[in-house]
PDB file of N, CA and C in Angstrom:
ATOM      1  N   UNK A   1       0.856  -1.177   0.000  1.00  0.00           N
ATOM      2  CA  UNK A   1       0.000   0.000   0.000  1.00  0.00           C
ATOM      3  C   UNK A   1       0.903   1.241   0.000  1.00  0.00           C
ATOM      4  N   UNK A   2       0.667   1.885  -0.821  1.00  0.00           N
ATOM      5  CA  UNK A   2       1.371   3.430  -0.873  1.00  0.00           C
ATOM      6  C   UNK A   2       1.519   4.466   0.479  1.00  0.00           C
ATOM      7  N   UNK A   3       1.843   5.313   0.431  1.00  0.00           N
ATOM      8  CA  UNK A   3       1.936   5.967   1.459  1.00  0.00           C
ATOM      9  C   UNK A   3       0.355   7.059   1.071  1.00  0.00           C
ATOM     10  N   UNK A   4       0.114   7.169   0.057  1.00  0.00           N
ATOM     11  CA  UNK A   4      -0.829   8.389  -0.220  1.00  0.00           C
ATOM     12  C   UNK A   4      -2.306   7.224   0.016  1.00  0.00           C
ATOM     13  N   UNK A   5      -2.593   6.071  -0.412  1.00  0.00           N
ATOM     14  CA  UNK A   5      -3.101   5.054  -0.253  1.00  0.00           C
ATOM     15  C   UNK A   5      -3.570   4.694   1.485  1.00  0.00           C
ATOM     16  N   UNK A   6      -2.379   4.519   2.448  1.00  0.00           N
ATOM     17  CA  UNK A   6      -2.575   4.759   3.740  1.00  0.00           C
ATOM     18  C   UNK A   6      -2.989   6.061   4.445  1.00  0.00           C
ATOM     19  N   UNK A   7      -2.359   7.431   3.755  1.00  0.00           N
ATOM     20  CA  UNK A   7      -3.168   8.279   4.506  1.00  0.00           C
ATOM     21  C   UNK A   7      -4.841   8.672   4.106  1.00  0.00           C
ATOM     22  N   UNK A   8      -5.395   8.003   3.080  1.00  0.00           N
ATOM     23  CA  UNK A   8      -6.847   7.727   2.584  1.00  0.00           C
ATOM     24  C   UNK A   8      -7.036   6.874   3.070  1.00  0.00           C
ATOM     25  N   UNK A   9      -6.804   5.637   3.552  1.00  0.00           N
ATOM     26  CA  UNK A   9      -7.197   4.637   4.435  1.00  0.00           C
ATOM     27  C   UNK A   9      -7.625   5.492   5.734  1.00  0.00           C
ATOM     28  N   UNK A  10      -6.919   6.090   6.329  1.00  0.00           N
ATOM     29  CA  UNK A  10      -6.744   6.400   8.236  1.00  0.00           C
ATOM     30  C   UNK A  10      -7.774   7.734   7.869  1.00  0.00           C
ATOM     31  N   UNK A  11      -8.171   8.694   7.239  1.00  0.00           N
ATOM     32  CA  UNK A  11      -9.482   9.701   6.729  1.00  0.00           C
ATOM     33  C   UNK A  11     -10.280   8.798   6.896  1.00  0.00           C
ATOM     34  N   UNK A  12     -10.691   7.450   5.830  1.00  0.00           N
ATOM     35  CA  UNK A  12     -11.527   6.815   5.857  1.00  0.00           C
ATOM     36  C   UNK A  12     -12.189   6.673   7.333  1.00  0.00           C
ATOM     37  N   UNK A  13     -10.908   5.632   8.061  1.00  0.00           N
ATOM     38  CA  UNK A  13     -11.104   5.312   9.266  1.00  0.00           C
ATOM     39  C   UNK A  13     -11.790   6.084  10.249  1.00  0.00           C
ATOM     40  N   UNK A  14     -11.010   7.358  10.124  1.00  0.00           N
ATOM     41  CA  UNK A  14     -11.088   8.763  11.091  1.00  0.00           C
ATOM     42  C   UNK A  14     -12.580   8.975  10.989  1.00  0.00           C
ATOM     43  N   UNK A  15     -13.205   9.082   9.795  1.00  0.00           N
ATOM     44  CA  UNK A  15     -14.226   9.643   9.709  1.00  0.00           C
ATOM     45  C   UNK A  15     -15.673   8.791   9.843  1.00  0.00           C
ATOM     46  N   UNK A  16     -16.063   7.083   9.656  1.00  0.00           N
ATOM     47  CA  UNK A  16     -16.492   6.546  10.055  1.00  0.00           C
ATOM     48  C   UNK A  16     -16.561   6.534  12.039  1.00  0.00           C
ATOM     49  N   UNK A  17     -15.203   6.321  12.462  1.00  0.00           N
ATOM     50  CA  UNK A  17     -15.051   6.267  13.931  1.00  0.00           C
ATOM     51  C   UNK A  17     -15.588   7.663  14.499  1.00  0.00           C
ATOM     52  N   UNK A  18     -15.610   8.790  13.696  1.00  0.00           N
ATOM     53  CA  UNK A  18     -16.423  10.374  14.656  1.00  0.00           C
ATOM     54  C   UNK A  18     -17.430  10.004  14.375  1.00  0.00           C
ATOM     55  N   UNK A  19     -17.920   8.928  13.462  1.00  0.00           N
ATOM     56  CA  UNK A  19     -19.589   9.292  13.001  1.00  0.00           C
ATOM     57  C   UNK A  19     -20.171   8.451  14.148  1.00  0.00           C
ATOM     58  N   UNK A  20     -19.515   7.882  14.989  1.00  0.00           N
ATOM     59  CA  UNK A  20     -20.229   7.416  16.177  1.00  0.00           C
ATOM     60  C   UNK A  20     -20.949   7.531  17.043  1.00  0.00           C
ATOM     61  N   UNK A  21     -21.917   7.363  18.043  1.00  0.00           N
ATOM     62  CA  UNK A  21     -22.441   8.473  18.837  1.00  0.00           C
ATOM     63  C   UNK A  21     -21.743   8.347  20.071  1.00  0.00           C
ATOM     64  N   UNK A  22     -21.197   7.436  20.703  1.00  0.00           N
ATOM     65  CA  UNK A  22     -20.029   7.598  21.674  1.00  0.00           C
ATOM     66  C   UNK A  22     -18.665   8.731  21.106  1.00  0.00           C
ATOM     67  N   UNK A  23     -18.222   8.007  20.184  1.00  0.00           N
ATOM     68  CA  UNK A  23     -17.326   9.309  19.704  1.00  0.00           C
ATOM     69  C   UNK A  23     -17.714  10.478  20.154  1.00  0.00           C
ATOM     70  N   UNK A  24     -19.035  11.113  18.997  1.00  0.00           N
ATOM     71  CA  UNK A  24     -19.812  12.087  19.175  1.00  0.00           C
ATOM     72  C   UNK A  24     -19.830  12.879  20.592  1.00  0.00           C
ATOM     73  N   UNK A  25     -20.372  11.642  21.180  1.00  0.00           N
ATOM     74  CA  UNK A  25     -20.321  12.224  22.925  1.00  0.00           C
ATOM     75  C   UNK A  25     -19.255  12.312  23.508  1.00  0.00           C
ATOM     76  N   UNK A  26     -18.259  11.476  23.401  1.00  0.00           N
ATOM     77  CA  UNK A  26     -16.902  11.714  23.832  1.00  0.00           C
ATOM     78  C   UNK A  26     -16.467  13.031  23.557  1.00  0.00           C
ATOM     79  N   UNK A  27     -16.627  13.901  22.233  1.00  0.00           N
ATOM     80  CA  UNK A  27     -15.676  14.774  21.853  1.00  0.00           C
ATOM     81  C   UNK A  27     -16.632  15.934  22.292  1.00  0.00           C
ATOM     82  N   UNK A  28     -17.946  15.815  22.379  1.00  0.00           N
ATOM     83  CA  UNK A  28     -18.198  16.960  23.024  1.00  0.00           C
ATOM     84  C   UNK A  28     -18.410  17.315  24.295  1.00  0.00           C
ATOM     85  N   UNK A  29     -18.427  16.142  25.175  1.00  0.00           N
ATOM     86  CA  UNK A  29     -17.748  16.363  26.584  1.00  0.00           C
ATOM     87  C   UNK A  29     -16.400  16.751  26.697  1.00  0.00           C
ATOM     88  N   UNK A  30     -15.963  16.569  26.256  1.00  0.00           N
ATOM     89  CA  UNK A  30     -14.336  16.664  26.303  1.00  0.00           C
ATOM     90  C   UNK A  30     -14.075  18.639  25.957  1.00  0.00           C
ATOM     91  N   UNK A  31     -14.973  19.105  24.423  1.00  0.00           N
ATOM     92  CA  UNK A  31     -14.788  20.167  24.007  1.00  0.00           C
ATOM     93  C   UNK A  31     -15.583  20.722  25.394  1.00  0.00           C
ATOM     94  N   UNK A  32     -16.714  20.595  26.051  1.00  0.00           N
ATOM     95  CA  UNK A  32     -17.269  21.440  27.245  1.00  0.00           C
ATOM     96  C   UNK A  32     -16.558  21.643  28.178  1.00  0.00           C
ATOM     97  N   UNK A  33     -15.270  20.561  28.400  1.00  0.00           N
ATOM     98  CA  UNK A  33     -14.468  20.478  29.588  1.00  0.00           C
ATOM     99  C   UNK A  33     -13.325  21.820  29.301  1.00  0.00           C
ATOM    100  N   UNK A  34     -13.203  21.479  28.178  1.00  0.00           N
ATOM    101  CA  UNK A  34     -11.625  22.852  27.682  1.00  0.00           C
ATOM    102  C   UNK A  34     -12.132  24.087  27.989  1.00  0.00           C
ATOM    103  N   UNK A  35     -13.908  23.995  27.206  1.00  0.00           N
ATOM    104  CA  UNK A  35     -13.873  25.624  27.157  1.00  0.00           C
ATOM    105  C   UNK A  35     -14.299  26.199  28.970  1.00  0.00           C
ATOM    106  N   UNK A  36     -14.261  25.252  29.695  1.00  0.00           N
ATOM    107  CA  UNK A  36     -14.659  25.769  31.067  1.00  0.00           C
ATOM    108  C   UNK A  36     -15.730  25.737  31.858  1.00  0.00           C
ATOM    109  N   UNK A  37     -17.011  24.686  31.373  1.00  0.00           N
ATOM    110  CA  UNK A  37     -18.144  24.062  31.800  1.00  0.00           C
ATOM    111  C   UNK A  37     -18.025  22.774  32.729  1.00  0.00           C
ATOM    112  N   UNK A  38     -18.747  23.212  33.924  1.00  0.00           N
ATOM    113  CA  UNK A  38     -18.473  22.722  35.198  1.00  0.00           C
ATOM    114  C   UNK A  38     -20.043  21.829  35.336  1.00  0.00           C
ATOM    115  N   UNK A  39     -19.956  20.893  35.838  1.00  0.00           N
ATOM    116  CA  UNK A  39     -20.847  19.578  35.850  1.00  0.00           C
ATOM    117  C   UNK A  39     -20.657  18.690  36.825  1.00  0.00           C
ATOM    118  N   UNK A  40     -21.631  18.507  37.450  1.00  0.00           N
ATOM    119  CA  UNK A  40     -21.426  17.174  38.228  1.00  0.00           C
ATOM    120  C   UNK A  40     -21.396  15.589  37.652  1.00  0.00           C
ATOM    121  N   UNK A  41     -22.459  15.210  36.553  1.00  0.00           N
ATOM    122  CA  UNK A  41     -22.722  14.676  35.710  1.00  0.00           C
ATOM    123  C   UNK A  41     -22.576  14.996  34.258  1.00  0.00           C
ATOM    124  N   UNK A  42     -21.532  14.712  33.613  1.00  0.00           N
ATOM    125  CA  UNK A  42     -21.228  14.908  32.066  1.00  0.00           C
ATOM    126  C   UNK A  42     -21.956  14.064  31.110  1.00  0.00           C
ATOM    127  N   UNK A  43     -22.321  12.933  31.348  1.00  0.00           N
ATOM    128  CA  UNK A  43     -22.975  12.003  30.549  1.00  0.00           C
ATOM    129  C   UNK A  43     -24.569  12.615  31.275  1.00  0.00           C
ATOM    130  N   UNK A  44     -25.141  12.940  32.193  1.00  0.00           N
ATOM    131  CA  UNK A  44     -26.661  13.745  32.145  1.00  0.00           C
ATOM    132  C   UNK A  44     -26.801  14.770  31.339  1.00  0.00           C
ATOM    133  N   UNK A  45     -25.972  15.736  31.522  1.00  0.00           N
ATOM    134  CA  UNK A  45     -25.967  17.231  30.888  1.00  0.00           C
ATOM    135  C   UNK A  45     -25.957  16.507  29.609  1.00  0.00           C
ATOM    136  N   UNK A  46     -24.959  15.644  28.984  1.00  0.00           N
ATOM    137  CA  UNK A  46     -25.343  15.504  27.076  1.00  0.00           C
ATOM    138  C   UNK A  46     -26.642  15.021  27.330  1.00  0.00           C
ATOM    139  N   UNK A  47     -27.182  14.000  27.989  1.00  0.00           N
ATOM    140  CA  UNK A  47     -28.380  13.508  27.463  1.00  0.00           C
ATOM    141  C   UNK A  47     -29.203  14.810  27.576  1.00  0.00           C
ATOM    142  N   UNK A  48     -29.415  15.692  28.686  1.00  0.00           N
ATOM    143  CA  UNK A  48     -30.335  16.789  28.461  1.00  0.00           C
ATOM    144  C   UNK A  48     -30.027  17.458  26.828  1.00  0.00           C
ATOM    145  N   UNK A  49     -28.713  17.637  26.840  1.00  0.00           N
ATOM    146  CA  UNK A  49     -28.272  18.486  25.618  1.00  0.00           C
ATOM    147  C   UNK A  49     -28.735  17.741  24.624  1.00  0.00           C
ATOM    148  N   UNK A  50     -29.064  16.282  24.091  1.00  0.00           N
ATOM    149  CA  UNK A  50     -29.011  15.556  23.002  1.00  0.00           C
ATOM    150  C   UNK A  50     -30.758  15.647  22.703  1.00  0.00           C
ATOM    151  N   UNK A  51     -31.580  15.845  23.855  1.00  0.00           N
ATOM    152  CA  UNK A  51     -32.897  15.434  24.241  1.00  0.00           C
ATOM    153  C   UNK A  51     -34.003  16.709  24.328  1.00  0.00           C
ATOM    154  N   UNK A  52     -33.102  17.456  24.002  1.00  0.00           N
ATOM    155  CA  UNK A  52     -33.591  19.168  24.106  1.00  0.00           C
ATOM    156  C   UNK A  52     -34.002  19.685  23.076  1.00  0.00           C
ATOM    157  N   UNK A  53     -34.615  19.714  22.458  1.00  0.00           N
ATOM    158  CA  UNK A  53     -35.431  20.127  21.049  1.00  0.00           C
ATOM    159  C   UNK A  53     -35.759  21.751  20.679  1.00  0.00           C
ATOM    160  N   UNK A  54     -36.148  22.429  21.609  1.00  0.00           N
ATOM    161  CA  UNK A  54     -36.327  23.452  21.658  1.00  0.00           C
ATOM    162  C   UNK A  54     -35.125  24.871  22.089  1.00  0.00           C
ATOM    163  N   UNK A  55     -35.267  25.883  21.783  1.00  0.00           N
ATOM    164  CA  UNK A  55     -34.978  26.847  23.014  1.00  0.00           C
ATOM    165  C   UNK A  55     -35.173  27.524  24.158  1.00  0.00           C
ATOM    166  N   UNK A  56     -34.674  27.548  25.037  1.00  0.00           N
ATOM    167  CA  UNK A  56     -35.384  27.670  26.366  1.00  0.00           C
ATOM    168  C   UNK A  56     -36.044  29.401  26.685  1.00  0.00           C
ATOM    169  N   UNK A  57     -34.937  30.246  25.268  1.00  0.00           N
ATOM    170  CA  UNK A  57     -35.419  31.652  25.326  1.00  0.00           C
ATOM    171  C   UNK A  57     -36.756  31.812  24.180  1.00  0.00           C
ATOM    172  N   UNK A  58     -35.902  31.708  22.870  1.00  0.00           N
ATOM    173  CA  UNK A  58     -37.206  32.143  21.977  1.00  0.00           C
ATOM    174  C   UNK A  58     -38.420  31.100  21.050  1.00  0.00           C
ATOM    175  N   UNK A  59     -38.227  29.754  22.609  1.00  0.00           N
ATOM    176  CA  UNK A  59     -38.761  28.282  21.917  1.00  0.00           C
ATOM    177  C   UNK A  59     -39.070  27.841  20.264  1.00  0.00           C
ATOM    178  N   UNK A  60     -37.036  28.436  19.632  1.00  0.00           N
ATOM    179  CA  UNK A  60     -37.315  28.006  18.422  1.00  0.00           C
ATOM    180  C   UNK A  60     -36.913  26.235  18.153  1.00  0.00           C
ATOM    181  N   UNK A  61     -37.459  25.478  16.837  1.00  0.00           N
ATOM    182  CA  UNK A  61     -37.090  24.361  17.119  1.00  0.00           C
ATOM    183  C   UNK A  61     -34.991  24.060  16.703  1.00  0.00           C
ATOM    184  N   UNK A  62     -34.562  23.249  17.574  1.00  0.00           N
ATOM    185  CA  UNK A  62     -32.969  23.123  17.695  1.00  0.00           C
ATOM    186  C   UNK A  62     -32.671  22.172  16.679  1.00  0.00           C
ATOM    187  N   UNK A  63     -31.538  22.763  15.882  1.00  0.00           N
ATOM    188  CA  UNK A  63     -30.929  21.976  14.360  1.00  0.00           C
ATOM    189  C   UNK A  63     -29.722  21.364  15.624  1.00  0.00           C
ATOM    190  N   UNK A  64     -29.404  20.061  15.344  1.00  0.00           N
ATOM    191  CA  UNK A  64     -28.031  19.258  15.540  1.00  0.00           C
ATOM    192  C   UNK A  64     -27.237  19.056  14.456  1.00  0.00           C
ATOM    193  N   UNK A  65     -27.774  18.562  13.343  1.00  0.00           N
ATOM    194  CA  UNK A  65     -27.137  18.126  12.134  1.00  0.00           C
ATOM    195  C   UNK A  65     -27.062  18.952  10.924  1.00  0.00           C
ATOM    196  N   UNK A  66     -25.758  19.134  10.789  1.00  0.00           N
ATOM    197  CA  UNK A  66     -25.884  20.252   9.134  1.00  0.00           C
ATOM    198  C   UNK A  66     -24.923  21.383   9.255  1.00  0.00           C
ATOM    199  N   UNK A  67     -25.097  22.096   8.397  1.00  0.00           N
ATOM    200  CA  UNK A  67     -24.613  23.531   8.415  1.00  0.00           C
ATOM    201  C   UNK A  67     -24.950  24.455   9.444  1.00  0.00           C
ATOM    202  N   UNK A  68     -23.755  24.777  10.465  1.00  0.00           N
ATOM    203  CA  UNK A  68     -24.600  25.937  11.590  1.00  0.00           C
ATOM    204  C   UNK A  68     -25.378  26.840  11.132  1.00  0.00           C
ATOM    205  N   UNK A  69     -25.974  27.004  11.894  1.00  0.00           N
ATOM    206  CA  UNK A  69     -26.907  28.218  11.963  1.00  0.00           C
ATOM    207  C   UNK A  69     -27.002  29.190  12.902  1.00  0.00           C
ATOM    208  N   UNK A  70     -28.458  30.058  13.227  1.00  0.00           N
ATOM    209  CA  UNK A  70     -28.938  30.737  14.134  1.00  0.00           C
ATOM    210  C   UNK A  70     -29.141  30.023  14.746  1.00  0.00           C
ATOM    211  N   UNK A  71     -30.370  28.593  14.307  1.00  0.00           N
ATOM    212  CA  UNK A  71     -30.922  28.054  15.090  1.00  0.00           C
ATOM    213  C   UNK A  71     -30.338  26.535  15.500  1.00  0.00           C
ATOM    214  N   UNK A  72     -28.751  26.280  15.442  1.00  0.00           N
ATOM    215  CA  UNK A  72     -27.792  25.837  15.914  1.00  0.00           C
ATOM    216  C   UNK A  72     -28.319  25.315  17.380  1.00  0.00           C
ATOM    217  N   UNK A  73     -27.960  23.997  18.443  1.00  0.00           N
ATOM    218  CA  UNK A  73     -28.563  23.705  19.461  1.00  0.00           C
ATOM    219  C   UNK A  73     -26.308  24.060  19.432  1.00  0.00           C
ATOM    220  N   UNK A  74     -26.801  24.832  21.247  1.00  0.00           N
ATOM    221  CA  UNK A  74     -25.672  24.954  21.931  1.00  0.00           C
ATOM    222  C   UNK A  74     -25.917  25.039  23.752  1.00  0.00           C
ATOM    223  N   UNK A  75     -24.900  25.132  24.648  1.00  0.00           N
ATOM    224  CA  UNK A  75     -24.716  24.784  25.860  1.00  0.00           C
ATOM    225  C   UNK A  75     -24.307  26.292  26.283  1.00  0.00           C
ATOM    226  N   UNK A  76     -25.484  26.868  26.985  1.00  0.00           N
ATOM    227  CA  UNK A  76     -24.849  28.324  27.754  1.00  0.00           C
ATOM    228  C   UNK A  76     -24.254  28.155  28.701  1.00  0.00           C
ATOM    229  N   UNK A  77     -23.295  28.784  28.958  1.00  0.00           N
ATOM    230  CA  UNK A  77     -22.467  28.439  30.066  1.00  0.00           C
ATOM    231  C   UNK A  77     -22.121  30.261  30.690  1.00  0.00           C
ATOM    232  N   UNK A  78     -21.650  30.304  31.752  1.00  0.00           N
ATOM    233  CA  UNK A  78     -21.253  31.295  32.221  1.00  0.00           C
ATOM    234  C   UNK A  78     -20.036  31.139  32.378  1.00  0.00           C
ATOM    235  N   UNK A  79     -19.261  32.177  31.446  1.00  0.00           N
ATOM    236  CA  UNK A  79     -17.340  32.276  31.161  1.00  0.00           C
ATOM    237  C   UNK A  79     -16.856  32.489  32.614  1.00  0.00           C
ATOM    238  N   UNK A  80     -17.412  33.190  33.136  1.00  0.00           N
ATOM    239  CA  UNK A  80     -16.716  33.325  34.750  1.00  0.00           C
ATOM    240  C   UNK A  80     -16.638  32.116  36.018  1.00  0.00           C
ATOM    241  N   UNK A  81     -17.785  31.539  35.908  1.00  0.00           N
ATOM    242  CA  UNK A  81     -17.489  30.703  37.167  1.00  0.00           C
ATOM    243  C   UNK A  81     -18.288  29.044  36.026  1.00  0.00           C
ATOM    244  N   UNK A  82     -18.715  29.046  34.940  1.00  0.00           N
ATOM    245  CA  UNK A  82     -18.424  27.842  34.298  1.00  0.00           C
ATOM    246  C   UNK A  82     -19.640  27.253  34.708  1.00  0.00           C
ATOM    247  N   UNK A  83     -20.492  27.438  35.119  1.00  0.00           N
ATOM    248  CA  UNK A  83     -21.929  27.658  35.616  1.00  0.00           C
ATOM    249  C   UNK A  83     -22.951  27.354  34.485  1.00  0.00           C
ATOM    250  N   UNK A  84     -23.766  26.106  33.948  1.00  0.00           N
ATOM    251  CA  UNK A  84     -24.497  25.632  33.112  1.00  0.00           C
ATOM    252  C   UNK A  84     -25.389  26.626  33.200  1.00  0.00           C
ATOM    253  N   UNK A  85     -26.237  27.232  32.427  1.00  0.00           N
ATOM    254  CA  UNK A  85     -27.557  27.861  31.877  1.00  0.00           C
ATOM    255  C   UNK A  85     -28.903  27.874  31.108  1.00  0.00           C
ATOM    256  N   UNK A  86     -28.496  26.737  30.499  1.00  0.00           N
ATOM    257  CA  UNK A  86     -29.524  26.253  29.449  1.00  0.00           C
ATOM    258  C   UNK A  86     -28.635  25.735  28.199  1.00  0.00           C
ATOM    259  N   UNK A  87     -29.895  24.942  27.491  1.00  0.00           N
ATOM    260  CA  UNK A  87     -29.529  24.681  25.874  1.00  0.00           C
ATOM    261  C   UNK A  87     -30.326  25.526  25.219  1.00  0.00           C
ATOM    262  N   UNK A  88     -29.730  26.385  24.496  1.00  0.00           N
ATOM    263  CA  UNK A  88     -30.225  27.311  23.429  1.00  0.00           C
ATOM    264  C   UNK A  88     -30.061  27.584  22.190  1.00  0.00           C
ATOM    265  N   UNK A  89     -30.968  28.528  21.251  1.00  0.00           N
ATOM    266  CA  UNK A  89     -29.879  28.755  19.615  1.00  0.00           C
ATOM    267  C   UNK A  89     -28.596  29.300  20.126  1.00  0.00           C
ATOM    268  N   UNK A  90     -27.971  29.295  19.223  1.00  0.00           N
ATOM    269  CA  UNK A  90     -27.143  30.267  18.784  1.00  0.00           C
ATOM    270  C   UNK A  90     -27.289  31.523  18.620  1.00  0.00           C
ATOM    271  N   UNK A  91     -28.333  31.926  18.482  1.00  0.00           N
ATOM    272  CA  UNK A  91     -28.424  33.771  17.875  1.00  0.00           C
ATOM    273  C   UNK A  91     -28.672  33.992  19.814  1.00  0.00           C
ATOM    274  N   UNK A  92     -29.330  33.079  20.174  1.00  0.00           N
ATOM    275  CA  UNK A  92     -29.920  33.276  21.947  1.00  0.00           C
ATOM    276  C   UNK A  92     -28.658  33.719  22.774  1.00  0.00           C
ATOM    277  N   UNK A  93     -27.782  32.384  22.514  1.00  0.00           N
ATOM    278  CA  UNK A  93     -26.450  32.723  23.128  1.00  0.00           C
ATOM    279  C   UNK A  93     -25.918  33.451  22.672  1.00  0.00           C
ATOM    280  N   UNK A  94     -25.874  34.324  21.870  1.00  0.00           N
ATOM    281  CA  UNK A  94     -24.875  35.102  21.531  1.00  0.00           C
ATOM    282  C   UNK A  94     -25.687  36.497  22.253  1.00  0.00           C
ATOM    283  N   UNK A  95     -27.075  36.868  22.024  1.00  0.00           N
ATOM    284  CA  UNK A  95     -27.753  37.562  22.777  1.00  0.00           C
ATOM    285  C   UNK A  95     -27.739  37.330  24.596  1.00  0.00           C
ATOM    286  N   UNK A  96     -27.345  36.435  24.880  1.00  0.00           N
ATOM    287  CA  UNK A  96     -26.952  36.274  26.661  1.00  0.00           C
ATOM    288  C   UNK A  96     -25.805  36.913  26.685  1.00  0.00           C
ATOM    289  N   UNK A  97     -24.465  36.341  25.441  1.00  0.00           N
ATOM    290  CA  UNK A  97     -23.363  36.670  26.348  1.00  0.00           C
ATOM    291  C   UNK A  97     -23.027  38.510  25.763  1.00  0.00           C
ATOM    292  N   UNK A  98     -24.122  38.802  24.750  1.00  0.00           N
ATOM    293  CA  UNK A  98     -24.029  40.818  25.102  1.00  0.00           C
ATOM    294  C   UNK A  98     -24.096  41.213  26.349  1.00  0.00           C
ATOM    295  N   UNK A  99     -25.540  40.577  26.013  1.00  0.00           N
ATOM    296  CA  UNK A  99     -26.303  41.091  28.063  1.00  0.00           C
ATOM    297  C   UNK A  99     -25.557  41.139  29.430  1.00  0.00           C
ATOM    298  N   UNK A 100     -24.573  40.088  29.319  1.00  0.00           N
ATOM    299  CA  UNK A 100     -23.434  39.432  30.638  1.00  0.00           C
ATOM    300  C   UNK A 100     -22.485  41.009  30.412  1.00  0.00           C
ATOM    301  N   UNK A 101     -21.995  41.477  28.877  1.00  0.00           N
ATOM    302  CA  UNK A 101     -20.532  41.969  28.727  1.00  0.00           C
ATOM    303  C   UNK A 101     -22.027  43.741  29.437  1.00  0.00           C
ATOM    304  N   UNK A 102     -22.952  43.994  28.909  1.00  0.00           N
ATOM    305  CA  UNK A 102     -23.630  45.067  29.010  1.00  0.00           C
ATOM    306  C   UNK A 102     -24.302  45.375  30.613  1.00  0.00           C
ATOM    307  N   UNK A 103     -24.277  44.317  31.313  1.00  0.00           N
ATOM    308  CA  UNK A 103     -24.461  44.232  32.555  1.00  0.00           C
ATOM    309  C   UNK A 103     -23.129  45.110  33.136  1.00  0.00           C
ATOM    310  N   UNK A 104     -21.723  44.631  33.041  1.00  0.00           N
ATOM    311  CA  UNK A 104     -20.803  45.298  33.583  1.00  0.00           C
ATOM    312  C   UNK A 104     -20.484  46.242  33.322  1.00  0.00           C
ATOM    313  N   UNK A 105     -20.667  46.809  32.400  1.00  0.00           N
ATOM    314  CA  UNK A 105     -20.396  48.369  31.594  1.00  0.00           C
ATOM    315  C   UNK A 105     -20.624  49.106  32.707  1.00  0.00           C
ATOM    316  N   UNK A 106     -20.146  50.282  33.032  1.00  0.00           N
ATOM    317  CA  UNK A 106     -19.910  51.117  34.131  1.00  0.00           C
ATOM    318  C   UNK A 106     -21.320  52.527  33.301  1.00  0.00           C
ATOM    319  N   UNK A 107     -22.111  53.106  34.103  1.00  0.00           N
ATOM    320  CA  UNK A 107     -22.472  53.908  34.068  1.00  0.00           C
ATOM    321  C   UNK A 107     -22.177  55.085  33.448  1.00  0.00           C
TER     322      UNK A 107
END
């Protein structure tokens, strides 16, 4: 087998093995852990996160699969103390974390 032959083999591989749903869950527990999301239960919080259909702000329905969007399903978290908040869109969270930076703004 070639060398260009083996690195199309291990893509192959690579990309069947993420299409997993353990994978799946593996890598996005793992990505919640880096960015600073604090949990007692990591395997509850995905199932809420996997099982959550809606938004909790503007109850639109939540895309998992595809091209991101607005209406993108994501995990609010609070950057300061790492503090879960809900599963929401995307356009939602991005509208929380103004509100958080517009809260501190000084008078």
């Amino acid at each position: 087998m070639s060398p260009q032959q083996k690195k199309q083999a291990q893509k192959t591989y690579d990309r069947k093995r993420d299409a997993t749903y353990d994978r799946r869950k593996y890598k996005r527990i793992q990505n919640w852990k880096r960015i600073g999301v604090i949990s007692e239960n990591y395997d509850e919080l995905y199932n809420l996160f996997y099982n959550t259909h809606t938004c909790q702000d503007c109850e639109c329905n939540l895309q998992t699969e595809g091209k991101l969007s607005s209406i993108y399903r994501v995990l609010d978290h609070d950057h300061e103390t790492g503090e879960f908040r809900g599963i929401v869109c995307q356009s939602c969270n991005i509208k929380r974390g103004w509100l958080d930076k517009v809260a501190y703004l000084p008078l």
